[in-house]
C-alpha atoms as a PDB file:
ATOM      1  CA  UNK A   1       0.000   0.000   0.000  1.00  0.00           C
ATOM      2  CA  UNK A   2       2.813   2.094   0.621  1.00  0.00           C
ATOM      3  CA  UNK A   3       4.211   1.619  -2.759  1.00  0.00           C
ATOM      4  CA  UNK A   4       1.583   2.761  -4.655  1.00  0.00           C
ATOM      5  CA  UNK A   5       1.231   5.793  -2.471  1.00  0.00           C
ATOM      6  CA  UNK A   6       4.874   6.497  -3.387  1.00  0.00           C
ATOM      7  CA  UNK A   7       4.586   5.870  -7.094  1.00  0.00           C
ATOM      8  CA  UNK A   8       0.742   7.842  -6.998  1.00  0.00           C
ATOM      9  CA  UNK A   9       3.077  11.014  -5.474  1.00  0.00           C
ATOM     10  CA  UNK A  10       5.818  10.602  -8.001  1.00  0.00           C
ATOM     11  CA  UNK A  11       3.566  10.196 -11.072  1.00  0.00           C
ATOM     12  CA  UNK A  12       1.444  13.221 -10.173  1.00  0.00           C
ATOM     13  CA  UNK A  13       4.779  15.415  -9.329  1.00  0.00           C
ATOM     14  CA  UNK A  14       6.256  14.560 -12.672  1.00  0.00           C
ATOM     15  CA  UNK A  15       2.744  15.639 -14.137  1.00  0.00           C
ATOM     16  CA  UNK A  16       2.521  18.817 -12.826  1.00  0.00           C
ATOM     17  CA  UNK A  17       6.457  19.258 -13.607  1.00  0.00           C
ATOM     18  CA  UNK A  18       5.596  18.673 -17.207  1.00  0.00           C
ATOM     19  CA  UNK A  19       2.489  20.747 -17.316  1.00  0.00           C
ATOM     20  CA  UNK A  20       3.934  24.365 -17.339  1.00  0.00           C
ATOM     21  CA  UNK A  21       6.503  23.055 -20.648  1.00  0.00           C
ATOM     22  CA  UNK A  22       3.582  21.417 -22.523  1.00  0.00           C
ATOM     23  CA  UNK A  23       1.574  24.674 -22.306  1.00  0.00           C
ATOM     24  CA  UNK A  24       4.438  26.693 -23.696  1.00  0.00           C
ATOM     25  CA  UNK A  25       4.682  27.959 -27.314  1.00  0.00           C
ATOM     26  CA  UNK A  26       7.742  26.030 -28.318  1.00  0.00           C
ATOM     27  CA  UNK A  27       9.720  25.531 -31.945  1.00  0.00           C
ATOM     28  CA  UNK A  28       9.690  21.817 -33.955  1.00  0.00           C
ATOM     29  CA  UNK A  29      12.036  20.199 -34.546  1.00  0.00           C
ATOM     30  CA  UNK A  30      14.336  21.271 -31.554  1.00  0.00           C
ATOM     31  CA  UNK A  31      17.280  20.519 -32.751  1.00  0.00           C
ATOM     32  CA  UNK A  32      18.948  21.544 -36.514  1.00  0.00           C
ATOM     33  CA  UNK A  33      22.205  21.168 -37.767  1.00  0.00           C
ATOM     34  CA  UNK A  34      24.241  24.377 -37.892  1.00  0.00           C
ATOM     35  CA  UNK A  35      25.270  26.648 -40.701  1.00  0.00           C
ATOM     36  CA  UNK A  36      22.258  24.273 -42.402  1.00  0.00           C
ATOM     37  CA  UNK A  37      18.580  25.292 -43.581  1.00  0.00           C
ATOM     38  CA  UNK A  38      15.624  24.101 -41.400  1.00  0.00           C
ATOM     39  CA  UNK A  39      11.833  23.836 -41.879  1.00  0.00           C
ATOM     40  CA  UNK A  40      10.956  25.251 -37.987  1.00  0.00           C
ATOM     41  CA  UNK A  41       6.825  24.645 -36.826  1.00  0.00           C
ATOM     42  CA  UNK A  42       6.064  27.042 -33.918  1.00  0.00           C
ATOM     43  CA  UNK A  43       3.337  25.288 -32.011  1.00  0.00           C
ATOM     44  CA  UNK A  44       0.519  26.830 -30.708  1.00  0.00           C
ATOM     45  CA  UNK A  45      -0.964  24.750 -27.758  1.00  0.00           C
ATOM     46  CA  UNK A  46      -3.248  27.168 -26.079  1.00  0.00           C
ATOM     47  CA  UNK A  47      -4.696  30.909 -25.939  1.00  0.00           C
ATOM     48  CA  UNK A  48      -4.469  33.522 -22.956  1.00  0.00           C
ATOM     49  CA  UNK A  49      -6.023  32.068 -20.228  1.00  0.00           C
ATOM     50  CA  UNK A  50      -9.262  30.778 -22.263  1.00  0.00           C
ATOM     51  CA  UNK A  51      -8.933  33.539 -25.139  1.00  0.00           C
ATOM     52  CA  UNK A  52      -8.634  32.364 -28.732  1.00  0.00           C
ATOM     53  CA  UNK A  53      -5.691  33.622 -30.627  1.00  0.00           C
ATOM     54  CA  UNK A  54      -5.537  35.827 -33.071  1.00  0.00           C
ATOM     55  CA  UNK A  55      -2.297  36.402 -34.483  1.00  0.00           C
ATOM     56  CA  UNK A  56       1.216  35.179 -33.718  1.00  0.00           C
ATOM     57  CA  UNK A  57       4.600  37.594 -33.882  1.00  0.00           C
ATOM     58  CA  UNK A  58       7.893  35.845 -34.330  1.00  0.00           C
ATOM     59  CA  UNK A  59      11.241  37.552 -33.603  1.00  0.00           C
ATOM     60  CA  UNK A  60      14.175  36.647 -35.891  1.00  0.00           C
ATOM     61  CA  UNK A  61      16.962  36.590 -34.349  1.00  0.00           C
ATOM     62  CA  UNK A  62      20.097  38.921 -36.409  1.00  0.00           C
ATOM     63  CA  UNK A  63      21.843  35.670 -36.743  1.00  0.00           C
ATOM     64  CA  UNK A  64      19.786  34.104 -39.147  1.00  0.00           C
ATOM     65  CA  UNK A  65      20.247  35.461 -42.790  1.00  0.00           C
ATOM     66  CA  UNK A  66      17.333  33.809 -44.644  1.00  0.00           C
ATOM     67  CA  UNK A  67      13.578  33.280 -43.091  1.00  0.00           C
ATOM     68  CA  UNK A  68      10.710  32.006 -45.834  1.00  0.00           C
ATOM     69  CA  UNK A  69       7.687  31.812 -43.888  1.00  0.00           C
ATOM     70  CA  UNK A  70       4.788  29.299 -44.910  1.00  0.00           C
ATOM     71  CA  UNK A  71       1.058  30.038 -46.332  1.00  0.00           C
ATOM     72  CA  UNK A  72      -1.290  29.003 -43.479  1.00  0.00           C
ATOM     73  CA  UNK A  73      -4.858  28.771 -44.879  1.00  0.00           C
ATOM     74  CA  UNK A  74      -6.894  31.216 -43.612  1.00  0.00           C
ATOM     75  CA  UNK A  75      -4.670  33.789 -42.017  1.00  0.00           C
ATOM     76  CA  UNK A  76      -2.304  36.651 -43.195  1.00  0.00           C
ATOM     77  CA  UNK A  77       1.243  36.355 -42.888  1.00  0.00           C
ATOM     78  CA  UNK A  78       3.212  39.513 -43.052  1.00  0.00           C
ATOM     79  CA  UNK A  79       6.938  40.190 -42.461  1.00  0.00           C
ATOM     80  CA  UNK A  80       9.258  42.847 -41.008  1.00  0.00           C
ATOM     81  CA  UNK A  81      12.841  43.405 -42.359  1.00  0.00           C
ATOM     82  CA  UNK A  82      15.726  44.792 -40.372  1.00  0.00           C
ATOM     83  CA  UNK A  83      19.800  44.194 -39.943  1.00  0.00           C
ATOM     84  CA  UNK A  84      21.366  41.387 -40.129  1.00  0.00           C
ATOM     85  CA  UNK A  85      24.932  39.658 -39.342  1.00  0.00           C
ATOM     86  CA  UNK A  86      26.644  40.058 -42.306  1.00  0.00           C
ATOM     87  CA  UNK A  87      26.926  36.218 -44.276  1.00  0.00           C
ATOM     88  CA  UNK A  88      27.720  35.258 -47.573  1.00  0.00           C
ATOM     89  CA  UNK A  89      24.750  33.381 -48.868  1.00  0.00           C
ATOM     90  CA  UNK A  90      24.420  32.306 -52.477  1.00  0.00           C
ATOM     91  CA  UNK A  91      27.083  33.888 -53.663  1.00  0.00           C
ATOM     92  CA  UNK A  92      25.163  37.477 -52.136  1.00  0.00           C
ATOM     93  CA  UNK A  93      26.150  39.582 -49.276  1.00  0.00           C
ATOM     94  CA  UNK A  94      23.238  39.764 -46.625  1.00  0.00           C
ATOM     95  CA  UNK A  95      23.376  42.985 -44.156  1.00  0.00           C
ATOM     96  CA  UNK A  96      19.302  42.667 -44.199  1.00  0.00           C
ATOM     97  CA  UNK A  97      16.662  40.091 -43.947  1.00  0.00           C
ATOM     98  CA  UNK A  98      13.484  39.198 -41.931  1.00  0.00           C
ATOM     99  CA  UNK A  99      13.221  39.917 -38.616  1.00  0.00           C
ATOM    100  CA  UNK A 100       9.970  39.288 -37.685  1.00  0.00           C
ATOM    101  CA  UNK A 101       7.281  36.789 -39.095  1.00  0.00           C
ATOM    102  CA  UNK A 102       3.705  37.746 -37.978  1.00  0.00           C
ATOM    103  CA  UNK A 103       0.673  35.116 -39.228  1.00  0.00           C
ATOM    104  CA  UNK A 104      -2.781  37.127 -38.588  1.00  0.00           C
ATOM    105  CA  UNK A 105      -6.660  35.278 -38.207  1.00  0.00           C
ATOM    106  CA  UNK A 106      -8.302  36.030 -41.172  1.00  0.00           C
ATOM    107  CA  UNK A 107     -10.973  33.830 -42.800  1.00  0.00           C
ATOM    108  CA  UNK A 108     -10.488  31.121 -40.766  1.00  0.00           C
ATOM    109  CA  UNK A 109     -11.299  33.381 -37.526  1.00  0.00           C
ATOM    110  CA  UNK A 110      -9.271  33.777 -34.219  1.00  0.00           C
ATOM    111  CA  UNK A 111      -7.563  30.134 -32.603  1.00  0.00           C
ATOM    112  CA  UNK A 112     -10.112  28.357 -30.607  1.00  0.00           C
ATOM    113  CA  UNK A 113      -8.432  28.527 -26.952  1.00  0.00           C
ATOM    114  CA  UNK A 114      -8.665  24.509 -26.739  1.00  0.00           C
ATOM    115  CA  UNK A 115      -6.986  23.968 -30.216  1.00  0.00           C
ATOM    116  CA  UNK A 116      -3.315  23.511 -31.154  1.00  0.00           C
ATOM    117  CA  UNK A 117      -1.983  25.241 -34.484  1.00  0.00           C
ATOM    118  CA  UNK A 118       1.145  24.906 -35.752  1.00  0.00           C
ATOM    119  CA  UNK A 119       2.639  27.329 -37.993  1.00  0.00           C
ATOM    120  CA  UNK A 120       5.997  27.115 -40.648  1.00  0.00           C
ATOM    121  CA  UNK A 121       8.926  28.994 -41.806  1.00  0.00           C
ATOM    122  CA  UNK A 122      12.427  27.984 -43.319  1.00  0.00           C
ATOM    123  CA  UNK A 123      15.573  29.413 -42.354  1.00  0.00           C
ATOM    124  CA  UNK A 124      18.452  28.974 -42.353  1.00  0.00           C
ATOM    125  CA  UNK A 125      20.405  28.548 -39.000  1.00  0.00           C
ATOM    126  CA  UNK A 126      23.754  30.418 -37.888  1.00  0.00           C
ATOM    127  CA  UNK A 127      26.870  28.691 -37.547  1.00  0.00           C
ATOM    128  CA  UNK A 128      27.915  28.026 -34.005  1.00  0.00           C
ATOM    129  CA  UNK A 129      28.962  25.172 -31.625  1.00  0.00           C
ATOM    130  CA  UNK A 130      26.872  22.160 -31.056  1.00  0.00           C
ATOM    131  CA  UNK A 131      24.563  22.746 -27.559  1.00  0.00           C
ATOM    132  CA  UNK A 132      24.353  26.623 -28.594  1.00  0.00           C
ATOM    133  CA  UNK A 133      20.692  27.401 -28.883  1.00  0.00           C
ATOM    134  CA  UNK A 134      19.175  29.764 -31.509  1.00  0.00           C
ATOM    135  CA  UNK A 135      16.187  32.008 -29.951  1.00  0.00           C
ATOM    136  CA  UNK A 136      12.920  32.824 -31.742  1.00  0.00           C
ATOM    137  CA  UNK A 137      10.573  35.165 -29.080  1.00  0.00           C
ATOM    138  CA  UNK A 138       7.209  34.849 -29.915  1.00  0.00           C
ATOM    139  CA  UNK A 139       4.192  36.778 -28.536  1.00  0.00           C
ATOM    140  CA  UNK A 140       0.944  35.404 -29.274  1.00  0.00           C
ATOM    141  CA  UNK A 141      -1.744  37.920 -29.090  1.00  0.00           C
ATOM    142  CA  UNK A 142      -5.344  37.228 -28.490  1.00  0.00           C
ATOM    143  CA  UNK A 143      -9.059  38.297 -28.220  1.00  0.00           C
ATOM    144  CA  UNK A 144      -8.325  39.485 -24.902  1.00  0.00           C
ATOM    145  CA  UNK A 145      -4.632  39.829 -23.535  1.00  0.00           C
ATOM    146  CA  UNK A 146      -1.428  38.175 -24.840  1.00  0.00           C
ATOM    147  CA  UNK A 147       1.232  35.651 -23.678  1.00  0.00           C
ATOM    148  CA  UNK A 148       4.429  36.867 -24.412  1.00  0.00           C
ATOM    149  CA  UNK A 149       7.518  33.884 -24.621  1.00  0.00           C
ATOM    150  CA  UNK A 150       9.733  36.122 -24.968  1.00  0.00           C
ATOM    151  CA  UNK A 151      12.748  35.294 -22.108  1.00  0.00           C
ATOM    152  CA  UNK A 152      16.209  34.568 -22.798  1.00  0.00           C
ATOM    153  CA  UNK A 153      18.080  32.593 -20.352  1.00  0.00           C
ATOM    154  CA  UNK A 154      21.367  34.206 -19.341  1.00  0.00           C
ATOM    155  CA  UNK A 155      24.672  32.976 -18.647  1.00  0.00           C
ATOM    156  CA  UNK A 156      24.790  30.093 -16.527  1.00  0.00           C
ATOM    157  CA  UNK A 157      20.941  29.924 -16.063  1.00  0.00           C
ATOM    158  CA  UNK A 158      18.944  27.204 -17.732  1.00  0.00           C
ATOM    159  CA  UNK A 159      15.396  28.139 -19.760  1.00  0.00           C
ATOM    160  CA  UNK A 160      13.788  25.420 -17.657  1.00  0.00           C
ATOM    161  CA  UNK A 161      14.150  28.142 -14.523  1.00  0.00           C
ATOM    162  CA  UNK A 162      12.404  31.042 -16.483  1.00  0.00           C
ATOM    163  CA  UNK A 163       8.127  31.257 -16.396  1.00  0.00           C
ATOM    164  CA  UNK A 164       8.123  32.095 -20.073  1.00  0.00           C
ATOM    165  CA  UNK A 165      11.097  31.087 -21.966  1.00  0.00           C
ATOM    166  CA  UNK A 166      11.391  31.584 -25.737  1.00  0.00           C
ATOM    167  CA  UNK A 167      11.436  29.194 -27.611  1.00  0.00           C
ATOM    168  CA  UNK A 168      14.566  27.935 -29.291  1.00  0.00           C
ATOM    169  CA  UNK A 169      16.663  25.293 -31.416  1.00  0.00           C
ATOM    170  CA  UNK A 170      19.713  23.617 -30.240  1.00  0.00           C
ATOM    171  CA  UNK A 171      22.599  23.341 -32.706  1.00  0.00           C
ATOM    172  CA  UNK A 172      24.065  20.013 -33.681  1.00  0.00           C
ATOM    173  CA  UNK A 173      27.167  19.156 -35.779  1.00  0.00           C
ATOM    174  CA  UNK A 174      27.022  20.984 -38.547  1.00  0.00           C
ATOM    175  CA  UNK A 175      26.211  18.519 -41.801  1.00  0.00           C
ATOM    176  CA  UNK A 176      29.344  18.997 -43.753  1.00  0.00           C
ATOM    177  CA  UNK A 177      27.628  20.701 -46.975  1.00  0.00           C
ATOM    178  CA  UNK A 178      28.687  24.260 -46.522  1.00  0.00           C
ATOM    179  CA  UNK A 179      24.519  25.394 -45.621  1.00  0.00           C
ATOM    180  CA  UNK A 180      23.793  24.529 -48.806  1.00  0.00           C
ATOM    181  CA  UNK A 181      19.831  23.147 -49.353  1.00  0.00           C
ATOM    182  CA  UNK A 182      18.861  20.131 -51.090  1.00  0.00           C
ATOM    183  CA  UNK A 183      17.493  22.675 -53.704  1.00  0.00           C
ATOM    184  CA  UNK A 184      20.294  23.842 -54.658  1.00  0.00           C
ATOM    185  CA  UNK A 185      21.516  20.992 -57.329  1.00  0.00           C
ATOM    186  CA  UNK A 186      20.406  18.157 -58.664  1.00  0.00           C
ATOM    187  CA  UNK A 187      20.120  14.901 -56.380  1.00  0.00           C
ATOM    188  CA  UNK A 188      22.438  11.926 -57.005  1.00  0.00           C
ATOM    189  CA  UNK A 189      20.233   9.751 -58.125  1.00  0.00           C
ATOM    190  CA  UNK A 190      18.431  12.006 -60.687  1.00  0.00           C
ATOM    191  CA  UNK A 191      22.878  12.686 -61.710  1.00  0.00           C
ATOM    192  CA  UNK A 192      22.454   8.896 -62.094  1.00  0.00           C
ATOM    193  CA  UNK A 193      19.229   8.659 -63.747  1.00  0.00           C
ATOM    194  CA  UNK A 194      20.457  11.443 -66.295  1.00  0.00           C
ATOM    195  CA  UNK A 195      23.498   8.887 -67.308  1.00  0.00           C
ATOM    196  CA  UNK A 196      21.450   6.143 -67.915  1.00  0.00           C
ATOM    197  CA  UNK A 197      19.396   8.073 -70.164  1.00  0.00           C
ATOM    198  CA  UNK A 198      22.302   9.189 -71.839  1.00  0.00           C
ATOM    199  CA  UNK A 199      23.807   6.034 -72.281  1.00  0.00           C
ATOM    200  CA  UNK A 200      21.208   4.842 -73.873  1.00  0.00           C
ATOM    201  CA  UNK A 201      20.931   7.427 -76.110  1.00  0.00           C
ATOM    202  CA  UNK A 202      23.951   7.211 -77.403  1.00  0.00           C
ATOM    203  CA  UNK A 203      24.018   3.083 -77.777  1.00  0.00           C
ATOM    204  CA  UNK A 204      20.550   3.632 -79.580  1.00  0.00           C
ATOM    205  CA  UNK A 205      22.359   5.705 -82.002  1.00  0.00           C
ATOM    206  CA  UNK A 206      25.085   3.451 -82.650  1.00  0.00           C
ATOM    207  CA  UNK A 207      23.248   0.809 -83.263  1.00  0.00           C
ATOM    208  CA  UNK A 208      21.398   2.528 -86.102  1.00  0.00           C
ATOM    209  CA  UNK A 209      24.451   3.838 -87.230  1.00  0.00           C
ATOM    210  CA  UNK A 210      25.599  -0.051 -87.888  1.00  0.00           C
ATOM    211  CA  UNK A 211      22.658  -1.217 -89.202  1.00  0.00           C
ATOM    212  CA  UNK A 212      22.648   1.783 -91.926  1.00  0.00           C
ATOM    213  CA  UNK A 213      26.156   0.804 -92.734  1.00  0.00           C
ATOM    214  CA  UNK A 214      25.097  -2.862 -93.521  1.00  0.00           C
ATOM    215  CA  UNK A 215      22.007  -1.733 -95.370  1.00  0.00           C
ATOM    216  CA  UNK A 216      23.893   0.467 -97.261  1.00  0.00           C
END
């Protein structure tokens, strides 16, 4: 009897522990390779205290060059530019770029207080050492009131001590292909697929070439 009043205690102290971090606006996936492009989801769990949402701000941090923020049905997105870190990015010089994404109910109406949204953007991540975290504030603003997640853990504090930390992306290793997309050339297999073609091409042709000799 004992036992299960221990485990009973520790199950419903690890709930409430996790119940303040699944509430919070956070960013998917949470980790991202440095000096590499990401598609980031920032996830929407909740409204203000039982208000639906109505639009979401993102803050960009200087650090990364390059945001492309996703169509989401039924709401505006906007964006704000401002300075950036200066990068070499496809062969341009960036000094300026997004720095804030905003996504706005429209159509589809204000988010219902008891429904999760999630909403998209590429970008592409700083360089940096793996464990360094990239920071995205984001304010959500609704009917009534707003939540802002805006707080940036200092040095030597951890984001799991702050009430409304902002959400973020952990650096790993970077990937070894100099930030560059999987846009930016042709796969290996299609490389592949092109030589094939090719070589058939050509063995077509000699093979018509031989039997016009003989006919001839």
């Amino acid at each position: 009897m004992r036992l299960r009043t221990i485990m009973a205690t520790a199950i419903a102290v690890a709930l409430y522990a996790a119940a303040p971090a699944a509430a919070h606006i956070t960013v998917a996936p949470s980790e991202a390779p440095a000096d590499g492009f990401a598609t980031l989801q920032v996830q929407v769990p909740h409204g203000c205290e039982g208000s639906p949402t109505r639009a979401i701000r993102v803050r960009i941090p200087r650090s990364v060059p390059s945001v492309t923020p996703q169509v989401h049905p039924g709401w505006e997105v906007t964006t704000e530019d401002g300075p950036k870190d200066v990068v070499e990015l496809h062969g341009e010089t960036v000094r300026r770029g997004v720095a804030e994404v905003t996504w706005t109910a429209a159509d589809a109406g204000p988010l219902p207080d008891d429904r999760l949204d999630v909403f998209g953007m590429s970008v592409k991540l700083p360089p940096g050492e793996p464990g360094e975290a990239v920071y995205f504030p984001t304010v959500a603003e609704c009917v009534k009131g707003q939540d802002a997640w805006i707080q940036i853990p200092r040095a030597g504090e951890s984001a799991d001590e702050l009430e409304a930390p902002a959400p973020a992306v952990t650096l790993t290793a970077a990937s070894g292909h100099g930030g560059a997309s999987d846009d930016d050339g042709p796969s290996t297999g299609l490389v592949i697929v092109a030589l094939v073609l090719g070589g058939l091409g050509l063995l077509t042709g000699l093979v018509a070439l031989i039997g016009g000799r003989r006919g001839g």
